[in-house]
PDB file of N, CA and C in Angstrom:
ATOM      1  N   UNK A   1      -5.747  26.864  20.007  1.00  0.00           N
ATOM      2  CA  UNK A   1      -5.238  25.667  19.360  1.00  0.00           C
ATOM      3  C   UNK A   1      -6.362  24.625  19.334  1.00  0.00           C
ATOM      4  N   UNK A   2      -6.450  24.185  18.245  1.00  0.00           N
ATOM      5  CA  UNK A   2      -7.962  23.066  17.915  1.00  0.00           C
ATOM      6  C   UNK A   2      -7.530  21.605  18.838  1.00  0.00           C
ATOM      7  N   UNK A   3      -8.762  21.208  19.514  1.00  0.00           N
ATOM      8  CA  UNK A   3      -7.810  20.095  20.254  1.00  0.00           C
ATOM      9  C   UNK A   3      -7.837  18.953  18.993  1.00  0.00           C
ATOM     10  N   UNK A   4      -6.963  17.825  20.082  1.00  0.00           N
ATOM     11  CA  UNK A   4      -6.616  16.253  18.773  1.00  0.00           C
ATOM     12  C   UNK A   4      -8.293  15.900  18.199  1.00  0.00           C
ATOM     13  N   UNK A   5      -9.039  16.225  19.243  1.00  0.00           N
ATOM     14  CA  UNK A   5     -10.160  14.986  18.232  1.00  0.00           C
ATOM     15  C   UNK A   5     -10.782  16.003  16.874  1.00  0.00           C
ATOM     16  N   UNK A   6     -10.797  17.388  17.529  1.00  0.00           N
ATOM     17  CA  UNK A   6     -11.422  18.375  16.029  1.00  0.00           C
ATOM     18  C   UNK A   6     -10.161  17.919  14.752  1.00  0.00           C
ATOM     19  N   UNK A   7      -9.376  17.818  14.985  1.00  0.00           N
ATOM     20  CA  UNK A   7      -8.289  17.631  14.029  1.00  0.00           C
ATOM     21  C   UNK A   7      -8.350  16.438  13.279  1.00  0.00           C
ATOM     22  N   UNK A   8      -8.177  15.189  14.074  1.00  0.00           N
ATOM     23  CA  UNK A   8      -8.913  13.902  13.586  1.00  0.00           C
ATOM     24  C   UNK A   8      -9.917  14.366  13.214  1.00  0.00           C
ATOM     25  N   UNK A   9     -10.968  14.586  13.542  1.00  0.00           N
ATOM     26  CA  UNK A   9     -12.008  14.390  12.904  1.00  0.00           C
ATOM     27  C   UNK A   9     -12.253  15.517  11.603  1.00  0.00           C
ATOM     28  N   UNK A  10     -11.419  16.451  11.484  1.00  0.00           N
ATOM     29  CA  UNK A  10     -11.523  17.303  10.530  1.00  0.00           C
ATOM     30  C   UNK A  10     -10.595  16.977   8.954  1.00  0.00           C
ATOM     31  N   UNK A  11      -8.997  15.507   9.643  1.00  0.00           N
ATOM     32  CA  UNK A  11      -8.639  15.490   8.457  1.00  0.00           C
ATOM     33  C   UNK A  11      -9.707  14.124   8.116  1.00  0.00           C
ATOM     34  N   UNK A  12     -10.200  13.297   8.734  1.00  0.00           N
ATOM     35  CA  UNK A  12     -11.094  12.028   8.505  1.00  0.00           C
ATOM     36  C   UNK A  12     -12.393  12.838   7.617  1.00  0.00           C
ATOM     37  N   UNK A  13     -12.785  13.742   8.112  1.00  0.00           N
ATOM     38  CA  UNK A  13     -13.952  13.953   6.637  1.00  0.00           C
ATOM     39  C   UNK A  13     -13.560  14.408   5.588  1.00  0.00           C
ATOM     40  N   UNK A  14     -12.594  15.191   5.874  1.00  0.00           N
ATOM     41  CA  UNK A  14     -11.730  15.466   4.369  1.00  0.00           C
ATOM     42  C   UNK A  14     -11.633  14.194   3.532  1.00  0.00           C
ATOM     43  N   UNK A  15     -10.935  12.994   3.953  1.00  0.00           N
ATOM     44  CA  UNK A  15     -11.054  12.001   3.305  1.00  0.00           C
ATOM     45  C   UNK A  15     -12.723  11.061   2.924  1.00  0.00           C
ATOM     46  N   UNK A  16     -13.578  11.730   3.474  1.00  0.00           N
ATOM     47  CA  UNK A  16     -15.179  10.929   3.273  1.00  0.00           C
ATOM     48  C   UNK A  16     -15.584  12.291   1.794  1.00  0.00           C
ATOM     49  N   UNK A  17     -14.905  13.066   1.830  1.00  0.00           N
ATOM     50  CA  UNK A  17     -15.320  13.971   0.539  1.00  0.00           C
ATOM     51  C   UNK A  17     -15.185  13.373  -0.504  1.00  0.00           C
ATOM     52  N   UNK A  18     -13.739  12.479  -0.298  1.00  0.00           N
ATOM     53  CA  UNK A  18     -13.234  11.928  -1.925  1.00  0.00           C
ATOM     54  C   UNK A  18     -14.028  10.852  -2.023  1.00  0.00           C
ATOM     55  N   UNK A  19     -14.168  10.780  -3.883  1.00  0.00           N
ATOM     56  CA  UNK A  19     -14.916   9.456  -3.749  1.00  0.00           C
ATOM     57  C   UNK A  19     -13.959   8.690  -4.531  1.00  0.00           C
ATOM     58  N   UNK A  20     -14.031   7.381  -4.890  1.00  0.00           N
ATOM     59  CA  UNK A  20     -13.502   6.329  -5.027  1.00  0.00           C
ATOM     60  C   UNK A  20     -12.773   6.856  -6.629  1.00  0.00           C
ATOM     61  N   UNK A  21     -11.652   5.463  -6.832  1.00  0.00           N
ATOM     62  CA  UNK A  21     -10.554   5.507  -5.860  1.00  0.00           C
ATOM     63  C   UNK A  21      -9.733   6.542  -5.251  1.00  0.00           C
ATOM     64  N   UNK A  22      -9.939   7.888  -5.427  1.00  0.00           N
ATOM     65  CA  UNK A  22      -9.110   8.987  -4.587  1.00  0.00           C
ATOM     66  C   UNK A  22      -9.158   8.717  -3.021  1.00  0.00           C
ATOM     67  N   UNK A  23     -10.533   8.438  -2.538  1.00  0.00           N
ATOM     68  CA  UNK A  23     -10.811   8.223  -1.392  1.00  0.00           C
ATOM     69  C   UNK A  23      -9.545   7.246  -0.688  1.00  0.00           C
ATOM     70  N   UNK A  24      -9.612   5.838  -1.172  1.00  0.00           N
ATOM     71  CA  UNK A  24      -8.602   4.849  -0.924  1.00  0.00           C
ATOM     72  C   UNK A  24      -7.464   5.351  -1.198  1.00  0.00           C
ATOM     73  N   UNK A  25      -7.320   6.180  -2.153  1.00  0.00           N
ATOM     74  CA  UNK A  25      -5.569   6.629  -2.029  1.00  0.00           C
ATOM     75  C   UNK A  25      -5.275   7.408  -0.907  1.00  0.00           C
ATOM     76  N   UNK A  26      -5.967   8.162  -1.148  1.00  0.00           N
ATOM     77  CA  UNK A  26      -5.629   9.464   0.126  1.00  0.00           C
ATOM     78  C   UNK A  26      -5.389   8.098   2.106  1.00  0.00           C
ATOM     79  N   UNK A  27      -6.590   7.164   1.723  1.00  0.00           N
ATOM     80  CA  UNK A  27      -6.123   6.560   2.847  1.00  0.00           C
ATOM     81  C   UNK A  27      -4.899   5.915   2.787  1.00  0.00           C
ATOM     82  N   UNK A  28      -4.737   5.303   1.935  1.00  0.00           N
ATOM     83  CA  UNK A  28      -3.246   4.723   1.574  1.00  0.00           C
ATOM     84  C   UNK A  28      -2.107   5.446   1.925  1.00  0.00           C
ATOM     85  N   UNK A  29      -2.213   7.206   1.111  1.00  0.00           N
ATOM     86  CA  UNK A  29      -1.191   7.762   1.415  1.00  0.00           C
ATOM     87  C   UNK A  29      -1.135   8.018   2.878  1.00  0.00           C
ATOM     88  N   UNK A  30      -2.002   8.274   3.650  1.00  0.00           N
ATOM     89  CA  UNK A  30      -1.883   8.993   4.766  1.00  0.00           C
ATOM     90  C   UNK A  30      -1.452   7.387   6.200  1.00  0.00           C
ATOM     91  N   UNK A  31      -2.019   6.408   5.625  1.00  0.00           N
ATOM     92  CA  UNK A  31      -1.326   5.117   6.074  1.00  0.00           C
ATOM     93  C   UNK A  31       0.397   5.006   6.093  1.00  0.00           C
ATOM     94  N   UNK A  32       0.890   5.392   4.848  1.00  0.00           N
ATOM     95  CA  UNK A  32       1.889   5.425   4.644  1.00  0.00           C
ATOM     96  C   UNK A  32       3.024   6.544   5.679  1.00  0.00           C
ATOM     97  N   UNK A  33       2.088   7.888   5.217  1.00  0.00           N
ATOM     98  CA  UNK A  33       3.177   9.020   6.273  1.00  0.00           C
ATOM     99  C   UNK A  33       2.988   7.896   7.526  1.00  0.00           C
ATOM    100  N   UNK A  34       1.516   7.570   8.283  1.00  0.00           N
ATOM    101  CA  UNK A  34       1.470   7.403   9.685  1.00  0.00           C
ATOM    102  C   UNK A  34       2.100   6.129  10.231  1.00  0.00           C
ATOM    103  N   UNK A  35       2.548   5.460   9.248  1.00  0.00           N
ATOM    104  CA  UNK A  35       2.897   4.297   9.637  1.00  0.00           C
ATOM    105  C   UNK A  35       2.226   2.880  10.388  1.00  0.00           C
ATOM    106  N   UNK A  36       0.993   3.710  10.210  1.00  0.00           N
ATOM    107  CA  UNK A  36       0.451   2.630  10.739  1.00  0.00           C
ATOM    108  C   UNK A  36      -1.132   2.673   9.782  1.00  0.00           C
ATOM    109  N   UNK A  37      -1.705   1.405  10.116  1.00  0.00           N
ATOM    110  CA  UNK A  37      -3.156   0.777   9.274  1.00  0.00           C
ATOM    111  C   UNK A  37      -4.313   2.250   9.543  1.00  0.00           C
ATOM    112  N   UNK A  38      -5.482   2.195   7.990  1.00  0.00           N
ATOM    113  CA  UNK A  38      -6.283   3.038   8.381  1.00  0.00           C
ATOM    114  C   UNK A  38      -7.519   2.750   7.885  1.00  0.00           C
ATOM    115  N   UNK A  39      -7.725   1.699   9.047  1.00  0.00           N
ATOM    116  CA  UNK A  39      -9.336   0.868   8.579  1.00  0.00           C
ATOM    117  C   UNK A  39     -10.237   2.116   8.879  1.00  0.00           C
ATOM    118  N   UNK A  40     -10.137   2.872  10.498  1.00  0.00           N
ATOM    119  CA  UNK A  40     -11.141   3.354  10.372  1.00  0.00           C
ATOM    120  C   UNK A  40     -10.492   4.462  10.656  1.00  0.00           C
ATOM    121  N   UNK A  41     -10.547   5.567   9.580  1.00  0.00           N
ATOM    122  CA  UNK A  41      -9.554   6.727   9.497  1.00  0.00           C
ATOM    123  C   UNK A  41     -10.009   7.442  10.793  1.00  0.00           C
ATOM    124  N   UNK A  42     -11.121   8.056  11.328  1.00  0.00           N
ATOM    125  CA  UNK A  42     -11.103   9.124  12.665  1.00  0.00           C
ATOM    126  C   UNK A  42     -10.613   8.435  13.931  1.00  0.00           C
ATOM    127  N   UNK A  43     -10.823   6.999  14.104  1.00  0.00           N
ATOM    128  CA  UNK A  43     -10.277   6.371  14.789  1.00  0.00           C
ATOM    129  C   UNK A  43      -9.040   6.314  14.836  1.00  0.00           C
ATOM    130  N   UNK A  44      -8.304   6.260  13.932  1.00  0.00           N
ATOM    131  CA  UNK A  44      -6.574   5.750  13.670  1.00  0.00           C
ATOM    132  C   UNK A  44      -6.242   6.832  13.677  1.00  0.00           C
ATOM    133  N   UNK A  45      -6.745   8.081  13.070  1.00  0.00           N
ATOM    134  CA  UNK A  45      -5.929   9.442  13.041  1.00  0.00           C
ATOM    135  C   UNK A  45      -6.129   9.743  14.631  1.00  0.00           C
ATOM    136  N   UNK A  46      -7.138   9.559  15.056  1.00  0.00           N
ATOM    137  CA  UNK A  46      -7.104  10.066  16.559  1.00  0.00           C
ATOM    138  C   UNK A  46      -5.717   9.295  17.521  1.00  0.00           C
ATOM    139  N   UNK A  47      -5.923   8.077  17.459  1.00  0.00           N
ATOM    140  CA  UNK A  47      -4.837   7.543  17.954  1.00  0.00           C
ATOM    141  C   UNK A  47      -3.256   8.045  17.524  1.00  0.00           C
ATOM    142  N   UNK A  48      -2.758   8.054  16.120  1.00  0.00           N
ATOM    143  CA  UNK A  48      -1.855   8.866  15.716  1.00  0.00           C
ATOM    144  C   UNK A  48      -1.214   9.744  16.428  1.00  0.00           C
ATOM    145  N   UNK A  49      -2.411  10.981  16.503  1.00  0.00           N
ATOM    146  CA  UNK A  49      -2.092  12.453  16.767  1.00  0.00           C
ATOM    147  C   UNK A  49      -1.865  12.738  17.980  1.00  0.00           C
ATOM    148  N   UNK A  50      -2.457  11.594  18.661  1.00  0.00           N
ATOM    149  CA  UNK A  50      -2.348  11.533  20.627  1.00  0.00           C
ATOM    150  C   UNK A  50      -1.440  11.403  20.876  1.00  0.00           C
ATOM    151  N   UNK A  51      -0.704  10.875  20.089  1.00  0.00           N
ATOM    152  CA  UNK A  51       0.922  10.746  20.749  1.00  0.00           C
ATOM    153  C   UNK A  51       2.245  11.748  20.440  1.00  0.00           C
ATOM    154  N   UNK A  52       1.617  12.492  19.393  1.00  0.00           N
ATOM    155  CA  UNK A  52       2.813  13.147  18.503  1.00  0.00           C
ATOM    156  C   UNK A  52       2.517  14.519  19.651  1.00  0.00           C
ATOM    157  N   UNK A  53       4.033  14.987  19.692  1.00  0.00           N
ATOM    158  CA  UNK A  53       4.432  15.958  20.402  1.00  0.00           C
ATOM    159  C   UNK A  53       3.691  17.394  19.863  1.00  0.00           C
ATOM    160  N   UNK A  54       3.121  18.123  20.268  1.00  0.00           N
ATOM    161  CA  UNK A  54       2.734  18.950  19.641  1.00  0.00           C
ATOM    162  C   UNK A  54       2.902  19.844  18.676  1.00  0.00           C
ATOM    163  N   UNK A  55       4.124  20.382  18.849  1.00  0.00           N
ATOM    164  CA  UNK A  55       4.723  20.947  17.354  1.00  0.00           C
ATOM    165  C   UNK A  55       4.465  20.090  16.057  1.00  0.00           C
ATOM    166  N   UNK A  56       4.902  18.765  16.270  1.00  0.00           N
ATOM    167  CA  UNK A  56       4.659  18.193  15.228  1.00  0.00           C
ATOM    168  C   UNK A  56       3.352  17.178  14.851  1.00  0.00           C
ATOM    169  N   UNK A  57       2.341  17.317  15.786  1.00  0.00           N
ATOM    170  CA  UNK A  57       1.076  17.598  15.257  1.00  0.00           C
ATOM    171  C   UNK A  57       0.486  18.312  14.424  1.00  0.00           C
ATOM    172  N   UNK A  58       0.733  19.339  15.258  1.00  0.00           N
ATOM    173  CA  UNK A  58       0.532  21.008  14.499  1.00  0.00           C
ATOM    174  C   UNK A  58       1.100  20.788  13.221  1.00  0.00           C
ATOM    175  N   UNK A  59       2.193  20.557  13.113  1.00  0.00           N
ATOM    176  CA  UNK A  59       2.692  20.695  11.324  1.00  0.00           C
ATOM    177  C   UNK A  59       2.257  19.463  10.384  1.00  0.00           C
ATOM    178  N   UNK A  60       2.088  18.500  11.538  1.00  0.00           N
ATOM    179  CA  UNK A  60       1.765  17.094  10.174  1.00  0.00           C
ATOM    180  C   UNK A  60       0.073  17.600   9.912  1.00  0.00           C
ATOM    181  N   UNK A  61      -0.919  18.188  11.089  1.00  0.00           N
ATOM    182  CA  UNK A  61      -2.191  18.615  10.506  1.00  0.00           C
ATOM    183  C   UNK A  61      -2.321  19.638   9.333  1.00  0.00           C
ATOM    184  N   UNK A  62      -1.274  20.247   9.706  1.00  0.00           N
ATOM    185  CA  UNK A  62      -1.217  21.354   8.635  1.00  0.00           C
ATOM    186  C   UNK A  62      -1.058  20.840   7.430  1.00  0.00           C
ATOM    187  N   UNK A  63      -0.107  20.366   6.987  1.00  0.00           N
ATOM    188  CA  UNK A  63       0.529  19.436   5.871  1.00  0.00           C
ATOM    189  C   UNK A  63      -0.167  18.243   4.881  1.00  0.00           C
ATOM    190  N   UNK A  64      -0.995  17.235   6.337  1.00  0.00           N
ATOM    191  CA  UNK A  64      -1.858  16.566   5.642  1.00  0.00           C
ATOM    192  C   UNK A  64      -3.194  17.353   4.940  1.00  0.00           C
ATOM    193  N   UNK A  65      -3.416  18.035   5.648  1.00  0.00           N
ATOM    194  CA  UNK A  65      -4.338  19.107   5.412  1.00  0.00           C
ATOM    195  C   UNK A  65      -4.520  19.965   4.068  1.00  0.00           C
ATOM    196  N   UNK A  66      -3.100  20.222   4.149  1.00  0.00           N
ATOM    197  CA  UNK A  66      -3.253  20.870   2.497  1.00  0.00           C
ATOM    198  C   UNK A  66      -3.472  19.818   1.650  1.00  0.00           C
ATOM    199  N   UNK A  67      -2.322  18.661   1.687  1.00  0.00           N
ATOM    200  CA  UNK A  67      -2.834  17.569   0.842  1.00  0.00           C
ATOM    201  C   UNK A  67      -4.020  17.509   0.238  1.00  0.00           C
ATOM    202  N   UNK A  68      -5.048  17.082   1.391  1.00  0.00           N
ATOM    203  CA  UNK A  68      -6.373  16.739   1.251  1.00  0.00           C
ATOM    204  C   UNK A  68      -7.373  17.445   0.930  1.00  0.00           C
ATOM    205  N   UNK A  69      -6.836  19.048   1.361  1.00  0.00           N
ATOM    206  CA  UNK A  69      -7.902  20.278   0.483  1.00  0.00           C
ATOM    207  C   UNK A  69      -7.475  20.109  -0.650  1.00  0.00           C
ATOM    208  N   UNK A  70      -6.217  19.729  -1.477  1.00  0.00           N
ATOM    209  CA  UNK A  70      -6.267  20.068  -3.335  1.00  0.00           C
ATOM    210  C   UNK A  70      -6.626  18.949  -3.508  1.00  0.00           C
ATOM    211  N   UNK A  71      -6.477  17.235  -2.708  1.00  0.00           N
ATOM    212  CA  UNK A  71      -7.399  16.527  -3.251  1.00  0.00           C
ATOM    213  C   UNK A  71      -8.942  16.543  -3.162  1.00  0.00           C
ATOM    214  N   UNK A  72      -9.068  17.569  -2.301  1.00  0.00           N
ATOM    215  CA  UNK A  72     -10.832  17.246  -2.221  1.00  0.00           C
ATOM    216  C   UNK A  72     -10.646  18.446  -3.264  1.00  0.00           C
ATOM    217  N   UNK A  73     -10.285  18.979  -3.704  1.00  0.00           N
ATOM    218  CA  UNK A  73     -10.014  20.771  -4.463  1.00  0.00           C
ATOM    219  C   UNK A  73     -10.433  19.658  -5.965  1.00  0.00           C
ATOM    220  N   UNK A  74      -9.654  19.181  -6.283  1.00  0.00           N
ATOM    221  CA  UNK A  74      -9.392  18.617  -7.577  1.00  0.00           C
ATOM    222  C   UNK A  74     -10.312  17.412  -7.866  1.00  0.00           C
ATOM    223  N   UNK A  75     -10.835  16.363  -6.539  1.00  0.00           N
ATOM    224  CA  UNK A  75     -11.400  15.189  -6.733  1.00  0.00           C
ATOM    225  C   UNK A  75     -12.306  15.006  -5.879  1.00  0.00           C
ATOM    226  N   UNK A  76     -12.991  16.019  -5.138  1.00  0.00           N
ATOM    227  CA  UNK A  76     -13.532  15.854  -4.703  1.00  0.00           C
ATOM    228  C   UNK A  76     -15.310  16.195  -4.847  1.00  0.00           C
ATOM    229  N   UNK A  77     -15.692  15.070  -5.115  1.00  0.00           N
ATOM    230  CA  UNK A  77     -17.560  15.068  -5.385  1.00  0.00           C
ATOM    231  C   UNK A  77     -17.952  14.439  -4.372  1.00  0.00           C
ATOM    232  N   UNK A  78     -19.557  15.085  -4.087  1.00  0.00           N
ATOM    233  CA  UNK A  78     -20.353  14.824  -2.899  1.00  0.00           C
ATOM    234  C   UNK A  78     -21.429  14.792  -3.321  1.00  0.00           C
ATOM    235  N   UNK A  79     -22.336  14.044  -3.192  1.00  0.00           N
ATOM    236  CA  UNK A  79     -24.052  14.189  -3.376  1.00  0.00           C
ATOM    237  C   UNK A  79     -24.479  14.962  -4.497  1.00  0.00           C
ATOM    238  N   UNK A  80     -23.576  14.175  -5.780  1.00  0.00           N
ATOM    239  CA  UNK A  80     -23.509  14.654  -7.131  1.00  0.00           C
ATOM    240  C   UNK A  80     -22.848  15.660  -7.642  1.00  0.00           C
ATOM    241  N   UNK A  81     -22.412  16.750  -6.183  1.00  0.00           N
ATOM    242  CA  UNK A  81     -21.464  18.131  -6.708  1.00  0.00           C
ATOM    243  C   UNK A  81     -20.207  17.719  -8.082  1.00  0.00           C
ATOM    244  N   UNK A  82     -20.022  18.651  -8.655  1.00  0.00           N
ATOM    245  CA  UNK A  82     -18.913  18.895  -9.196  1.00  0.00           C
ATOM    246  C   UNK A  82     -18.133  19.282  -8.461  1.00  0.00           C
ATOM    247  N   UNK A  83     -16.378  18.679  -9.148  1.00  0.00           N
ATOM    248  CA  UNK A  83     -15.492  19.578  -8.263  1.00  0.00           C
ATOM    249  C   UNK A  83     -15.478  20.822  -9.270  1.00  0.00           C
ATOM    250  N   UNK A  84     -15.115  22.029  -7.775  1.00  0.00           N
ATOM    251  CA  UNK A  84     -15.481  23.833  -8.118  1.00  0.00           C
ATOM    252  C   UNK A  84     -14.387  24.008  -9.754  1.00  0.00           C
ATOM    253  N   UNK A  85     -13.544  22.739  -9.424  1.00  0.00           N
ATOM    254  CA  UNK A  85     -12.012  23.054 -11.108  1.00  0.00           C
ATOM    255  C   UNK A  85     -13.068  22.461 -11.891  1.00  0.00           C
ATOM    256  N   UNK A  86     -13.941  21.851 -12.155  1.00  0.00           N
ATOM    257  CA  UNK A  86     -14.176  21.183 -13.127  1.00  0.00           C
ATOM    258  C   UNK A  86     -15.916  21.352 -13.021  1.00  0.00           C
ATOM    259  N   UNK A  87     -16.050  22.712 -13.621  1.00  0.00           N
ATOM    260  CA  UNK A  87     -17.447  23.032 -13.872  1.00  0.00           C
ATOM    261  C   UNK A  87     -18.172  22.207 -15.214  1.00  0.00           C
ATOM    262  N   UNK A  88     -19.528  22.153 -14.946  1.00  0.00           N
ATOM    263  CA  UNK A  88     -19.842  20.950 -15.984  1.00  0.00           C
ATOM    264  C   UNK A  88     -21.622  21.580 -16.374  1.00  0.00           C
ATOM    265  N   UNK A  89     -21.048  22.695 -18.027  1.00  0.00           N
ATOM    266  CA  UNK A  89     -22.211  22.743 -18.667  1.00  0.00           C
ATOM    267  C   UNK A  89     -23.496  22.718 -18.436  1.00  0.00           C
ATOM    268  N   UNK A  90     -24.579  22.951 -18.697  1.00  0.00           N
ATOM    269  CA  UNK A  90     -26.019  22.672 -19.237  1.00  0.00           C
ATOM    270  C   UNK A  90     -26.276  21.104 -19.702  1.00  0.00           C
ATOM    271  N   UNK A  91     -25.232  21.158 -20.928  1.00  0.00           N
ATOM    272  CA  UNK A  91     -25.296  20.213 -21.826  1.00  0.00           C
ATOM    273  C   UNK A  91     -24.776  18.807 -21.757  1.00  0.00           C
ATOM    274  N   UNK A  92     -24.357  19.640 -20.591  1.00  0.00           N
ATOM    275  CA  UNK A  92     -23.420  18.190 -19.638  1.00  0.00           C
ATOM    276  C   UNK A  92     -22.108  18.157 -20.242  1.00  0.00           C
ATOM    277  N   UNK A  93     -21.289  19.042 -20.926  1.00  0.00           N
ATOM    278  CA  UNK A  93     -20.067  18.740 -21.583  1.00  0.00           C
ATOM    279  C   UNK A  93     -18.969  19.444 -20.694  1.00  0.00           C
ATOM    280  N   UNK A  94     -18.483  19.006 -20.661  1.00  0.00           N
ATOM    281  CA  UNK A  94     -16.850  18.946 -19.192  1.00  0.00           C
ATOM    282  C   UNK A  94     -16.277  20.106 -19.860  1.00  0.00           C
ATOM    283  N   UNK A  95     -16.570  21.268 -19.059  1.00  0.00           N
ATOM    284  CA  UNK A  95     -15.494  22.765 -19.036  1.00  0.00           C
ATOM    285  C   UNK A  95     -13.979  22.599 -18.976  1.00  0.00           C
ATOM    286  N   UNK A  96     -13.351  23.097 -19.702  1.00  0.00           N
ATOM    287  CA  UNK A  96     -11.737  23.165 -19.048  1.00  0.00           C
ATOM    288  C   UNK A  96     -11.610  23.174 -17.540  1.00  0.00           C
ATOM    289  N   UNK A  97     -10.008  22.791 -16.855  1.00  0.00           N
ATOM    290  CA  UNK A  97     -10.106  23.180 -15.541  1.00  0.00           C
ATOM    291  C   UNK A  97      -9.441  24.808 -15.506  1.00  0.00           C
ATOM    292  N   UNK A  98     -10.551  25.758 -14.593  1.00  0.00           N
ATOM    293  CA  UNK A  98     -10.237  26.726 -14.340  1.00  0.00           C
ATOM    294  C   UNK A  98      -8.677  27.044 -14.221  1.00  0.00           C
ATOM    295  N   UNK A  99      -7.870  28.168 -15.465  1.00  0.00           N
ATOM    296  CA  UNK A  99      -6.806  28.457 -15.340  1.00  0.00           C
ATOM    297  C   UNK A  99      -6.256  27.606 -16.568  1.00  0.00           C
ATOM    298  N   UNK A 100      -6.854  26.572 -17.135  1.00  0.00           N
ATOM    299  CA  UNK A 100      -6.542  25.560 -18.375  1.00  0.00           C
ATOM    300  C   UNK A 100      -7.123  26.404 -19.670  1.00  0.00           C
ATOM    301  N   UNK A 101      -6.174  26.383 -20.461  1.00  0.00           N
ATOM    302  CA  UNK A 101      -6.916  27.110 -21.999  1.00  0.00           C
ATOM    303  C   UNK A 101      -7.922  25.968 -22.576  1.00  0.00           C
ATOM    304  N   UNK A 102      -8.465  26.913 -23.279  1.00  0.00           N
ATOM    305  CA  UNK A 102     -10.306  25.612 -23.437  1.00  0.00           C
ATOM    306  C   UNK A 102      -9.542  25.044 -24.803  1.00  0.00           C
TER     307      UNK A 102
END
């Protein structure tokens, strides 16, 4: 079982993948499940998760988790990457998203 801080700290970079505004939403949303503020997300998620009973750690990591893989899946750019749905030409002209008819 991954302890609390790999977890914090694994859904907190998930959210440093997205870039703006996805980034701020994803904090927003995840403010929202936690009920509480998320100035500094590895910080606040750590605090969060310290308290939640373990089962339901385990399932809210899981859960937020998927969240944040189809948003980093779908919106997520890094150090110029494309996201992997949205391959982008030679010519620079925006591919369908994989599974989308062109």
């Amino acid at each position: 079982m991954p302890s609390t801080y790999a977890e914090a700290y694994r859904l907190a970079d998930r959210l440093e993948t997205l870039c703006e505004p996805y980034r701020q939403n994803a904090i927003s949303w995840l403010s929202l499940c936690t009920q509480t503020p998320m100035d500094n997300p590895r910080a606040d998620m750590l605090r969060f998760l310290s308290v939640l009973n373990p089962i339901v750690r385990e399932t809210f990591v899981l859960h937020a988790g998927r969240v944040l893989d189809e948003a980093v899946r779908y919106f997520g750019v890094k150090h110029g990457d494309t996201s992997p749905l949205r391959p982008i030409d030679p010519a620079g002209a925006h591919q369908p998203m994989i599974g989308q008819p062109a």
